[in-house]
PDB file of N, CA and C in Angstrom:
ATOM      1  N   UNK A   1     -23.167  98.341  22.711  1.00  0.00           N
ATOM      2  CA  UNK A   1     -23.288  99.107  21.505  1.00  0.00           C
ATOM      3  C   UNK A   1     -23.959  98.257  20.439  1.00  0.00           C
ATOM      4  N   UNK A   2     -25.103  99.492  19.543  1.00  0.00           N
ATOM      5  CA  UNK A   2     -25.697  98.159  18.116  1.00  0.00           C
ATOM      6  C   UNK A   2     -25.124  99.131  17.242  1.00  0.00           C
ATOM      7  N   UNK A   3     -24.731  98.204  16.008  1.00  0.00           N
ATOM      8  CA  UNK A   3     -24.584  99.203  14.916  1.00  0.00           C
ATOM      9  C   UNK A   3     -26.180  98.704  14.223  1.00  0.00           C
ATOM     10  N   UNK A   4     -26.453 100.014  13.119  1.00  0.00           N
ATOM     11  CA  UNK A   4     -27.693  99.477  12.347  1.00  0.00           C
ATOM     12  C   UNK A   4     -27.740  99.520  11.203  1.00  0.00           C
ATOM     13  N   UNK A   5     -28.596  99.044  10.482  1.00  0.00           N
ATOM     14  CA  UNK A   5     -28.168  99.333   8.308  1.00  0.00           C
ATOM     15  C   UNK A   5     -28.485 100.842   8.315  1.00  0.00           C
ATOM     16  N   UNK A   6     -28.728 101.880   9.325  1.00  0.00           N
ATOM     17  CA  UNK A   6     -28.655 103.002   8.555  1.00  0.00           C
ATOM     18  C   UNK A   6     -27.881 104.055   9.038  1.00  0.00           C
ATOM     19  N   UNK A   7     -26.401 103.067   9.490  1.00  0.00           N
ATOM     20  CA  UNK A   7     -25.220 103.791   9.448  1.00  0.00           C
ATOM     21  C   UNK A   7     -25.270 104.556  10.915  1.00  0.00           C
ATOM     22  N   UNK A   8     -25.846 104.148  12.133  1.00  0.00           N
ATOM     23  CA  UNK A   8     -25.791 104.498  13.332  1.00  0.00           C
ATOM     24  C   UNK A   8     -25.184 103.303  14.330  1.00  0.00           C
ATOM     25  N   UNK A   9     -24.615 104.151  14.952  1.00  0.00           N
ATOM     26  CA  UNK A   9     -23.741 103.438  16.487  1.00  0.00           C
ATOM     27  C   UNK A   9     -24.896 103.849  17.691  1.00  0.00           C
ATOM     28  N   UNK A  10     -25.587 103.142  18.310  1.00  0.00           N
ATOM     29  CA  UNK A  10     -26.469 102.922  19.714  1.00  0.00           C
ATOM     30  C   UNK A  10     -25.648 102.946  20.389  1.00  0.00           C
ATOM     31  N   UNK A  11     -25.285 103.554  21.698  1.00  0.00           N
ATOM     32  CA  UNK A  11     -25.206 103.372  22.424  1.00  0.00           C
ATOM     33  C   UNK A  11     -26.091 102.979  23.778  1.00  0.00           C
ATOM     34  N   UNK A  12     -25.362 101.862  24.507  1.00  0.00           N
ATOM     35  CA  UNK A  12     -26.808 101.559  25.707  1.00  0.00           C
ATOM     36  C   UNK A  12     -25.528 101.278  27.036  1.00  0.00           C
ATOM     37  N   UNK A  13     -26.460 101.850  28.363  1.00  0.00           N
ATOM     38  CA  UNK A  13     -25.927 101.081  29.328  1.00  0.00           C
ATOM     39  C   UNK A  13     -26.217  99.366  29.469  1.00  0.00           C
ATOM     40  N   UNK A  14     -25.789  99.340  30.867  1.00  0.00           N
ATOM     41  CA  UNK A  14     -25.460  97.664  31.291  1.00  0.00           C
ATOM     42  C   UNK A  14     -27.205  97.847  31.317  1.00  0.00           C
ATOM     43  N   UNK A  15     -28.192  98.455  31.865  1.00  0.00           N
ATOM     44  CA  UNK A  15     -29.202  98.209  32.273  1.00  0.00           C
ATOM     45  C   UNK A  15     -30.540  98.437  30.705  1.00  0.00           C
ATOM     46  N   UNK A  16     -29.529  98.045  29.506  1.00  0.00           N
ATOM     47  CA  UNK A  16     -30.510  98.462  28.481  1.00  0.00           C
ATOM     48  C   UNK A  16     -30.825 100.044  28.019  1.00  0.00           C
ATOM     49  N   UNK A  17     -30.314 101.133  28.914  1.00  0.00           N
ATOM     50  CA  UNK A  17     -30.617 102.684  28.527  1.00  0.00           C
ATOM     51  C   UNK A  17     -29.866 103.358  27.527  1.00  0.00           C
ATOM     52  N   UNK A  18     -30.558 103.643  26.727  1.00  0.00           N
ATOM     53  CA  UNK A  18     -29.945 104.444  25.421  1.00  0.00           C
ATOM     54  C   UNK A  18     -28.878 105.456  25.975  1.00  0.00           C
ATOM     55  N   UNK A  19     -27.749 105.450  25.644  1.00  0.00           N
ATOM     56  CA  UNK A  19     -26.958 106.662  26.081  1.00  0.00           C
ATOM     57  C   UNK A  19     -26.328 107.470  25.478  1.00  0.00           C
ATOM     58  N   UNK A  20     -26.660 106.772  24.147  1.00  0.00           N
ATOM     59  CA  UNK A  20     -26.147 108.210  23.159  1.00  0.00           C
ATOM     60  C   UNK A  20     -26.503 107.746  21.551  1.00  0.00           C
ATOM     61  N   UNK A  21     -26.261 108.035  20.483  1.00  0.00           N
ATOM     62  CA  UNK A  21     -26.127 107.577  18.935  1.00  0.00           C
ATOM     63  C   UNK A  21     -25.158 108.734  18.542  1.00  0.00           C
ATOM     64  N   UNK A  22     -24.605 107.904  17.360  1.00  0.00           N
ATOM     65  CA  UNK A  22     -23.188 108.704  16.476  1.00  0.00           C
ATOM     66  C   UNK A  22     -24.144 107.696  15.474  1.00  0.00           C
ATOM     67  N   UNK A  23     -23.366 108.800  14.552  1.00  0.00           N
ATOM     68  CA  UNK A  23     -23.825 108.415  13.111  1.00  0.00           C
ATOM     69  C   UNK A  23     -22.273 108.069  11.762  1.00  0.00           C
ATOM     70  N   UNK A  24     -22.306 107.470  11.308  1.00  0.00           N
ATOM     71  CA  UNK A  24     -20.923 106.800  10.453  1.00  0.00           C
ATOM     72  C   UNK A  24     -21.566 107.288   8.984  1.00  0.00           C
ATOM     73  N   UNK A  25     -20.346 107.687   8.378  1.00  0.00           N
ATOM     74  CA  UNK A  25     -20.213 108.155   7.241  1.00  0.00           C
ATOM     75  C   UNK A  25     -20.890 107.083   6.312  1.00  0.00           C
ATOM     76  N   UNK A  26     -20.592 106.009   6.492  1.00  0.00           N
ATOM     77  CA  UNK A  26     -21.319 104.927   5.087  1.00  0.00           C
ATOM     78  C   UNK A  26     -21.519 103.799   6.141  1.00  0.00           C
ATOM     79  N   UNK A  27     -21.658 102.677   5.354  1.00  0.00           N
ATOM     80  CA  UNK A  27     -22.237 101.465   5.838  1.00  0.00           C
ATOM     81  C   UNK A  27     -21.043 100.735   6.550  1.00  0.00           C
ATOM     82  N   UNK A  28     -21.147 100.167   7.519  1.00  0.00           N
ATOM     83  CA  UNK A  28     -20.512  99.143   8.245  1.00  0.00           C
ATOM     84  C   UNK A  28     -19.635  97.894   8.179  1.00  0.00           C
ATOM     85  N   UNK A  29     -18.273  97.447   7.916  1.00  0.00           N
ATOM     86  CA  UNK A  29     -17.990  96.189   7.302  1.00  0.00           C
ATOM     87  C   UNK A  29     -17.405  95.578   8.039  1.00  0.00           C
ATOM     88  N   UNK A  30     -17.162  96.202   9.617  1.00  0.00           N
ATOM     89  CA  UNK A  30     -16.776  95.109   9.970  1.00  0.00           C
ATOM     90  C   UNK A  30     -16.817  95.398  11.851  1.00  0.00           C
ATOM     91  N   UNK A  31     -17.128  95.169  13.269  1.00  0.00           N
ATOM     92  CA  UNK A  31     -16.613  95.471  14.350  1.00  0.00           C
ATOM     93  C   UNK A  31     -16.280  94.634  15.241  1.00  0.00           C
ATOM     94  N   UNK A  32     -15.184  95.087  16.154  1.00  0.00           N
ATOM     95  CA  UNK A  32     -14.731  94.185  16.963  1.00  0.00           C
ATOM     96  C   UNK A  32     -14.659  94.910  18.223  1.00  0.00           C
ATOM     97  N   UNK A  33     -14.831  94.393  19.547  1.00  0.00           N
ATOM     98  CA  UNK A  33     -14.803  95.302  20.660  1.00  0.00           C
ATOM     99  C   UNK A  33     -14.393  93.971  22.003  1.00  0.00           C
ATOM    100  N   UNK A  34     -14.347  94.840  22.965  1.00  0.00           N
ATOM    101  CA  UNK A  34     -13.704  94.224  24.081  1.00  0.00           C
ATOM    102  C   UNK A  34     -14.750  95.203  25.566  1.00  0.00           C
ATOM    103  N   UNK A  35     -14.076  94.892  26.725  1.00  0.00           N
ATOM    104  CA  UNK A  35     -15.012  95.750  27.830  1.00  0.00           C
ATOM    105  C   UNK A  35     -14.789  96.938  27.870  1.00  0.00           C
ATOM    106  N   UNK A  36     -13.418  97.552  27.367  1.00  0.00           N
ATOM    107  CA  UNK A  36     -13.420  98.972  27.247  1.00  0.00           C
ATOM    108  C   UNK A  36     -13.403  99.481  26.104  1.00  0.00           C
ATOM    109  N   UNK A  37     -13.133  99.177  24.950  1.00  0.00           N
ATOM    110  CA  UNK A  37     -13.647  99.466  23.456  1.00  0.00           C
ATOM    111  C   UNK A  37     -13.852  98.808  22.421  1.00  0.00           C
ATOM    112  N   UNK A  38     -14.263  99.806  21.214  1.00  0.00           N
ATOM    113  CA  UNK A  38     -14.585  98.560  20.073  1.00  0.00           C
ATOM    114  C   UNK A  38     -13.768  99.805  19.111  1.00  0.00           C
ATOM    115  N   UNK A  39     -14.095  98.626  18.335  1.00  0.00           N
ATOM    116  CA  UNK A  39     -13.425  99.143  16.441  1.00  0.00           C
ATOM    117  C   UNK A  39     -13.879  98.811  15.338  1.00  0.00           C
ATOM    118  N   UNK A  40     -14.518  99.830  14.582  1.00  0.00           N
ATOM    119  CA  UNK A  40     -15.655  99.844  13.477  1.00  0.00           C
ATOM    120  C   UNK A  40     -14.450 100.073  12.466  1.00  0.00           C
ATOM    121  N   UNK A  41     -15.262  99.287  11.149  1.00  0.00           N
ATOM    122  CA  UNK A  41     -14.659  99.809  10.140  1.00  0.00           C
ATOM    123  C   UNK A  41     -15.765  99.913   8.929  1.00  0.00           C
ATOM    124  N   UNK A  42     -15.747 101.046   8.161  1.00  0.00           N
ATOM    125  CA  UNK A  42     -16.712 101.576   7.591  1.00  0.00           C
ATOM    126  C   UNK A  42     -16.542 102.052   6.050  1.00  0.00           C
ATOM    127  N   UNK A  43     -17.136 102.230   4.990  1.00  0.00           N
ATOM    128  CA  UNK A  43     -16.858 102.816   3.934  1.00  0.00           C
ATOM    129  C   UNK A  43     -17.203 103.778   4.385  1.00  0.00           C
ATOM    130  N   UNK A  44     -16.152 105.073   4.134  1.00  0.00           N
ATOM    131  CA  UNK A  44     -16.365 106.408   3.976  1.00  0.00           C
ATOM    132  C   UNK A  44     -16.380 107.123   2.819  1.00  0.00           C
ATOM    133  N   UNK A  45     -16.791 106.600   1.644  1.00  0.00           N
ATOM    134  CA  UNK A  45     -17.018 107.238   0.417  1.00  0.00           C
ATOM    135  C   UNK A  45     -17.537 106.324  -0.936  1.00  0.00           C
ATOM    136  N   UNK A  46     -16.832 106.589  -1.416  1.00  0.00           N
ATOM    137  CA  UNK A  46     -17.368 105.952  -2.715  1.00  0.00           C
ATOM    138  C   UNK A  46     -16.126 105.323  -3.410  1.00  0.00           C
ATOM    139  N   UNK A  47     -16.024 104.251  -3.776  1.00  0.00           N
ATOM    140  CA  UNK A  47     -14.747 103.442  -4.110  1.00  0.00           C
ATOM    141  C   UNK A  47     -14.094 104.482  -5.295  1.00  0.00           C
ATOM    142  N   UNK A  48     -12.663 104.319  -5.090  1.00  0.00           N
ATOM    143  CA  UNK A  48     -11.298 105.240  -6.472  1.00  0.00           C
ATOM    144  C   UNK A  48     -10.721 104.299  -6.470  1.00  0.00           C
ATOM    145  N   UNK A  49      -9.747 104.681  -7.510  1.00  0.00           N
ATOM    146  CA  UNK A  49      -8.706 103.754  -8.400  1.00  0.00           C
ATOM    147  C   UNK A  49      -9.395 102.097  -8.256  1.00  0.00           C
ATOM    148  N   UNK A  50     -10.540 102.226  -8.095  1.00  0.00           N
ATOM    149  CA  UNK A  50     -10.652 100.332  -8.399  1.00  0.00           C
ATOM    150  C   UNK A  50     -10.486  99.615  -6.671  1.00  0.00           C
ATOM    151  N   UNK A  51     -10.461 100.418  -5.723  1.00  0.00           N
ATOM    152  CA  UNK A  51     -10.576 100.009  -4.427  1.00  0.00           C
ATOM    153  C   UNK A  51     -11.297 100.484  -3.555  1.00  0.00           C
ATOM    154  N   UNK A  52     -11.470  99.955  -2.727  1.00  0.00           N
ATOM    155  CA  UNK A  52     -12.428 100.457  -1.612  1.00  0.00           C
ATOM    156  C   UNK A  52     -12.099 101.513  -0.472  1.00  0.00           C
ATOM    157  N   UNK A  53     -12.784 102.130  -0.048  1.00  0.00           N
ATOM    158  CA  UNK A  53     -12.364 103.312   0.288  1.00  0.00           C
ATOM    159  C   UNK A  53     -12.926 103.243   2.418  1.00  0.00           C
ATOM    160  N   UNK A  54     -11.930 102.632   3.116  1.00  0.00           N
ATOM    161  CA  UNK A  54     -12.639 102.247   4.032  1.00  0.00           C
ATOM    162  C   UNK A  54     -11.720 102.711   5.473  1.00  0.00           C
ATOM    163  N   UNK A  55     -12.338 103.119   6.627  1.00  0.00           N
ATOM    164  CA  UNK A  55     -11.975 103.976   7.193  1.00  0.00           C
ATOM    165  C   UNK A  55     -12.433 102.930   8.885  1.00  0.00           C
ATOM    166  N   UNK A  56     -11.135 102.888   9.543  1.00  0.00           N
ATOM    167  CA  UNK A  56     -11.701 102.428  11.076  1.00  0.00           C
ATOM    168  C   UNK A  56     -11.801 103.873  12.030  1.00  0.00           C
ATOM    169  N   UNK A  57     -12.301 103.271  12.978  1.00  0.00           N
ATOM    170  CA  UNK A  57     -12.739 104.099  14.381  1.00  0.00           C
ATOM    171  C   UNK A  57     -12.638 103.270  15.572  1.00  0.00           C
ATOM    172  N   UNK A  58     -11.867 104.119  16.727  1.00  0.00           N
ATOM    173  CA  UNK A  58     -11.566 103.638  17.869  1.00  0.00           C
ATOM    174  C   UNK A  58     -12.346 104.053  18.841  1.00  0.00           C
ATOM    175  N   UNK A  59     -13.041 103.488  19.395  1.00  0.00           N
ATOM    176  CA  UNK A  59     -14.296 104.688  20.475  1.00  0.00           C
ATOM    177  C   UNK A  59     -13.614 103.415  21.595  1.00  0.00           C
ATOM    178  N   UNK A  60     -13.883 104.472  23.069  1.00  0.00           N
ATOM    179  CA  UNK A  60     -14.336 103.576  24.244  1.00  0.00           C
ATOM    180  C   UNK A  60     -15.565 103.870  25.166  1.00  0.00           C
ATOM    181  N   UNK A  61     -15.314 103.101  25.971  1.00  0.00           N
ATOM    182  CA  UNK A  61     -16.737 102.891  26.929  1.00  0.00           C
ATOM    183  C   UNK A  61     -17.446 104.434  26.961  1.00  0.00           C
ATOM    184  N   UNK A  62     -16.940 105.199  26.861  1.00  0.00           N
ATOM    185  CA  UNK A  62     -17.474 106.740  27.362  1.00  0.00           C
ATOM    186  C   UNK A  62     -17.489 107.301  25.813  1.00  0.00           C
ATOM    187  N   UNK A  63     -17.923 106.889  24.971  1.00  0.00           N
ATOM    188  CA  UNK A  63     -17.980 107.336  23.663  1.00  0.00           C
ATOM    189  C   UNK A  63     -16.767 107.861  23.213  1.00  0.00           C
ATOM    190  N   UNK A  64     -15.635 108.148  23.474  1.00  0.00           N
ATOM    191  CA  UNK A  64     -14.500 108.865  23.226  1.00  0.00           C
ATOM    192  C   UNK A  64     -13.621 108.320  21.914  1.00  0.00           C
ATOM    193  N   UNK A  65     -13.356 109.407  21.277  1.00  0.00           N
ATOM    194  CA  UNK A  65     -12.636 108.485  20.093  1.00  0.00           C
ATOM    195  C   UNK A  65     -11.445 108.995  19.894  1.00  0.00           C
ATOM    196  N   UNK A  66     -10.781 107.241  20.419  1.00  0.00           N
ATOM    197  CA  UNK A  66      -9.316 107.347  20.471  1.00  0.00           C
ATOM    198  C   UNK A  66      -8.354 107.641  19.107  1.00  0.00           C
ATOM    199  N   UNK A  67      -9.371 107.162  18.170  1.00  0.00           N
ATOM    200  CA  UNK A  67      -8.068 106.726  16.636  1.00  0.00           C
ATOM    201  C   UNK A  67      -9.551 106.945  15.940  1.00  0.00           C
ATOM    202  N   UNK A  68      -8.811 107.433  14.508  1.00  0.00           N
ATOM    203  CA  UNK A  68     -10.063 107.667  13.570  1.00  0.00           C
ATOM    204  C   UNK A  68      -8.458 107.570  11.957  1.00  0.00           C
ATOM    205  N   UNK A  69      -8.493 106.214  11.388  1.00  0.00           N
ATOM    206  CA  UNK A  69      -7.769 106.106  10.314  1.00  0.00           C
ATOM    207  C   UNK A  69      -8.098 105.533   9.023  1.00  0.00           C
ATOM    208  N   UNK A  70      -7.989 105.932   7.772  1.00  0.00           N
ATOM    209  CA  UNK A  70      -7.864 105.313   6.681  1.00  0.00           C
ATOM    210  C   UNK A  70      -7.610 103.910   6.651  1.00  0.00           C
ATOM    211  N   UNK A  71      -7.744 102.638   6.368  1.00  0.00           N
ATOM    212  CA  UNK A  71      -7.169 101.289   6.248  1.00  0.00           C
ATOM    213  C   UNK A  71      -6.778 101.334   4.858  1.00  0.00           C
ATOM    214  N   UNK A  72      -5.626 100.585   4.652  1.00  0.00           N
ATOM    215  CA  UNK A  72      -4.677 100.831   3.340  1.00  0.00           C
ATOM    216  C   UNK A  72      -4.946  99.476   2.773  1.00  0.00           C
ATOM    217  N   UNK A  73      -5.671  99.904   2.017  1.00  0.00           N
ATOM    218  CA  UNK A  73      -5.999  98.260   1.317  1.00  0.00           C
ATOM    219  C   UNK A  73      -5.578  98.244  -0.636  1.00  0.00           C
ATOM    220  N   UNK A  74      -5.043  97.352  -0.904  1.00  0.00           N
ATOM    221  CA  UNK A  74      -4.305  97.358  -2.404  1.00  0.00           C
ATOM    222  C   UNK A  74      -5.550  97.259  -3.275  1.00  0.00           C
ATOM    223  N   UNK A  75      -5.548  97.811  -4.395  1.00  0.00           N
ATOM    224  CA  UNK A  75      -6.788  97.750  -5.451  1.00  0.00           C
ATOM    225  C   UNK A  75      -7.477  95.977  -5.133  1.00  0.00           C
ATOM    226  N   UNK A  76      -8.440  95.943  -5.183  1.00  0.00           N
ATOM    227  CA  UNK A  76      -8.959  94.763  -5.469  1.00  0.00           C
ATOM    228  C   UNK A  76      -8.684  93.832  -4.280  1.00  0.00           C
ATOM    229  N   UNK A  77      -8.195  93.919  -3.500  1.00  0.00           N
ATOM    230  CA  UNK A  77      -7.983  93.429  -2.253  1.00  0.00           C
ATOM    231  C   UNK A  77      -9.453  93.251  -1.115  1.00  0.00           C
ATOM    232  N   UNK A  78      -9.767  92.747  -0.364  1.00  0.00           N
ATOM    233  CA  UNK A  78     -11.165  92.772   0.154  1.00  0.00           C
ATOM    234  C   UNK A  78     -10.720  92.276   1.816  1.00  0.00           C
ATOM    235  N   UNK A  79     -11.381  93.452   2.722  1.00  0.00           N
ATOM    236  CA  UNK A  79     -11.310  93.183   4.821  1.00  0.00           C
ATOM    237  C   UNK A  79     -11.648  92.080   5.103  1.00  0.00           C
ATOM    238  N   UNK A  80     -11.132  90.992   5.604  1.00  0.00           N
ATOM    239  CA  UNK A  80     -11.870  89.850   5.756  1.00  0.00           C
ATOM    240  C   UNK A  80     -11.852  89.917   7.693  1.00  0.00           C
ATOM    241  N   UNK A  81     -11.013  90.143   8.033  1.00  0.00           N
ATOM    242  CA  UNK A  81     -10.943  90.112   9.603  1.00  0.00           C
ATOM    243  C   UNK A  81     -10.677  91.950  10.309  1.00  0.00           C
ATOM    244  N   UNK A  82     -11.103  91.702  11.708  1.00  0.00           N
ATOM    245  CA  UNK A  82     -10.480  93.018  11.940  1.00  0.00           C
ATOM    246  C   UNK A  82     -10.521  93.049  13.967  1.00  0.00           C
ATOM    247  N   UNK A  83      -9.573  92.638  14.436  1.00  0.00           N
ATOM    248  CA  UNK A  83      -9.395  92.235  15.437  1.00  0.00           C
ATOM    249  C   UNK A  83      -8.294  92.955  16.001  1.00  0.00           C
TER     250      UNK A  83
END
């Protein structure tokens, strides 16, 4: 999988073949993945109350999306890891 600056998920096989694109609500801040999935985390809007407004996603190997949640982050607080 590539993510890109204009808010798309690539998908490719083992042999380099495009196998699909999803598109993400805002820009990208952070992913982590393994052989059967990964986990994006993304702004999905536009920052309130003075915090950031940021949202993960659980996909696996077959594009499937397991978990799609809000991350609860305190005003002024900032994602540094996401594993």
């Amino acid at each position: 999988m590539v993510a890109t600056d204009q808010n798309y998920l690539r998908f490719f096989s083992l042999g380099g073949v495009q196998r699909g694109v999803q598109c993400l609500k805002g820009s990208i801040v952070s992913m982590v993945g393994n052989d059967e999935c990964i986990m994006i985390a993304y702004h999905a809007g536009s920052n309130y109350l003075a915090g950031q407004n940021i949202e993960f996603i659980l996909i696996d190997s077959n594009k499937t999306v397991l978990c799609k949640e809000s991350v609860a982050l305190s005003p002024g607080a900032t994602l540094t890891w996401l594993g």
